[in-house]
Protein backbone atom coordinates (compact mmCIF):
# COMPACT_ATOMS: atom_id res chain seq x y z
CA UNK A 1 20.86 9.52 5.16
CA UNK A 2 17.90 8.62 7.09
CA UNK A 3 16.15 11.20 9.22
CA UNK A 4 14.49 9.91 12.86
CA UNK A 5 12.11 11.26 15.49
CA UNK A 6 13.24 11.51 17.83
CA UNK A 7 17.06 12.22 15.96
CA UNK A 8 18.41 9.77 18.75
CA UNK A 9 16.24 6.71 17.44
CA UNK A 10 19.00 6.69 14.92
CA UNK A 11 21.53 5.75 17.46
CA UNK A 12 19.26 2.96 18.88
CA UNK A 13 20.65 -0.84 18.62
CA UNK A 14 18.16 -3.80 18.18
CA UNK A 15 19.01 -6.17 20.33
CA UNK A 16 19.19 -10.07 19.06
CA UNK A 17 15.81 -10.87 20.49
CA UNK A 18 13.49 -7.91 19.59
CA UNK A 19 11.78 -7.80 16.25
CA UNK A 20 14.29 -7.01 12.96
CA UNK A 21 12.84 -6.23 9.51
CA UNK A 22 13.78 -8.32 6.70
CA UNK A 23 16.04 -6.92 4.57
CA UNK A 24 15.66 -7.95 0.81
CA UNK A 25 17.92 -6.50 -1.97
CA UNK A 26 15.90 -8.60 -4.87
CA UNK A 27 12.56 -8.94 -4.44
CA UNK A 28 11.77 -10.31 -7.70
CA UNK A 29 13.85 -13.41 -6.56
CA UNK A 30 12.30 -13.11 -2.82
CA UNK A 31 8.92 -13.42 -4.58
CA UNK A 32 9.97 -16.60 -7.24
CA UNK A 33 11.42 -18.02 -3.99
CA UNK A 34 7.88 -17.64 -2.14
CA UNK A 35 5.99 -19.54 -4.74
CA UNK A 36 8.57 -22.18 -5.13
CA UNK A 37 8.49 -22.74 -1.40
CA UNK A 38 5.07 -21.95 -0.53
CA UNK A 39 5.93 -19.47 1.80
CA UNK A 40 4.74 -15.41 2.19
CA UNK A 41 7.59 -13.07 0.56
CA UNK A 42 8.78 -10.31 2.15
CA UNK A 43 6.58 -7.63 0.72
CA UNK A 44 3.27 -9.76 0.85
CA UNK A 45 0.73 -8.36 -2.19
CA UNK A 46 -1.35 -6.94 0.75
CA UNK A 47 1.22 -4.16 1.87
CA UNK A 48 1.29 -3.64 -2.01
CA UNK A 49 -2.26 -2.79 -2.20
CA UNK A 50 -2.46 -0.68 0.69
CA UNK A 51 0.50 1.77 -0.64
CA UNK A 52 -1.09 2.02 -3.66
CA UNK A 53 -4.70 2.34 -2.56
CA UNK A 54 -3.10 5.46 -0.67
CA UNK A 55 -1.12 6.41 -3.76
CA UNK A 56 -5.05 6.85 -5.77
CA UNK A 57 -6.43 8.28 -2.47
CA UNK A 58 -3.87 11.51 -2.80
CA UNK A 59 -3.74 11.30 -6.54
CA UNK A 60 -8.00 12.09 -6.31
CA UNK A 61 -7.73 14.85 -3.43
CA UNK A 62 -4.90 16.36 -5.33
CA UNK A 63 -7.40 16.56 -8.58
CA UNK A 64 -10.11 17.55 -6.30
CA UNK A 65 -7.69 19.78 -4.60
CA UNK A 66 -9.64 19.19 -0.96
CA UNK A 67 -9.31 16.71 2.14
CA UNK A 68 -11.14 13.58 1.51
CA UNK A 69 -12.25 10.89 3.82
CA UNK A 70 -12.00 7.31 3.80
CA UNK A 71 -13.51 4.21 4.86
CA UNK A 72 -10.88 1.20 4.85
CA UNK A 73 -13.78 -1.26 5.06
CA UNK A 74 -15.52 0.11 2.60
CA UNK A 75 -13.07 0.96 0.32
CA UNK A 76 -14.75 4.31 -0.28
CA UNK A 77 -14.57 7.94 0.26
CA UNK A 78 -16.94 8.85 2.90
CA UNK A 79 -19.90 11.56 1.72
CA UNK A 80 -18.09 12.32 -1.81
CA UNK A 81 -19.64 10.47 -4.95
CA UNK A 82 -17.67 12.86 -6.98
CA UNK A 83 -14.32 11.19 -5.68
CA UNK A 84 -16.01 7.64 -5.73
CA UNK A 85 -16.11 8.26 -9.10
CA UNK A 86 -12.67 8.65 -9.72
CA UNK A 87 -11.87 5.11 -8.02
CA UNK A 88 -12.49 3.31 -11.50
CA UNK A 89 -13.16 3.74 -14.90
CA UNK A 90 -16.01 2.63 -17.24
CA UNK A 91 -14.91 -0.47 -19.19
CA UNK A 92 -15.84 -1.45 -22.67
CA UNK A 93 -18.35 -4.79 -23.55
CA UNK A 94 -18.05 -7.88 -23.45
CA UNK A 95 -15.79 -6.80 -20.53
CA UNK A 96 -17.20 -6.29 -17.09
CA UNK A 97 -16.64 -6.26 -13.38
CA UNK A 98 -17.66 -8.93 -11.29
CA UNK A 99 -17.45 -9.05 -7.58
């Protein structure tokens, strides 16, 4: 079941002309379909990143077991090298990052 606040949103109707979300059962094919067509897919890579930017973010604090604070722009914990740390690893030669 799906749980809403308030419970009653449950029991809301979208009318034809407000916004729906688009429903996808296979995004694998949803995705093919994009880069045949040239078009965005459904779940664009940027949602993607974001949920699993947030995913590491917990994963750290969890570790660290405190709150940590982040900077979106950045793409850095605010005042906490310790966590910054934990946002990569070292990588072997020849191999290296470039930005």
């Amino acid at each position: 079941g799906v749980k809403t606040e308030p419970q009653s949103l449950a029991q809301t109707v979208i009318g034809p002309n407000e916004k729906h979300v688009i429903f996808s059962d296979d995004h694998k094919q949803n995705f093919l379909d994009a880069i045949r067509k040239k078009a965005q897919p459904i779940s664009p890579i940027t949602a993607a990143v974001h949920a699993e930017t947030m995913c590491q973010q917990s994963a750290i604090a969890m570790q660290l077991q405190r709150k940590l604070r982040w900077d979106p722009k950045a793409e850095r914990f605010i005042d906490d090298e310790q966590a910054n740390r934990m946002l990569s690893r070292a990588i072997r030669a020849p191999w290296s990052y470039t930005i």
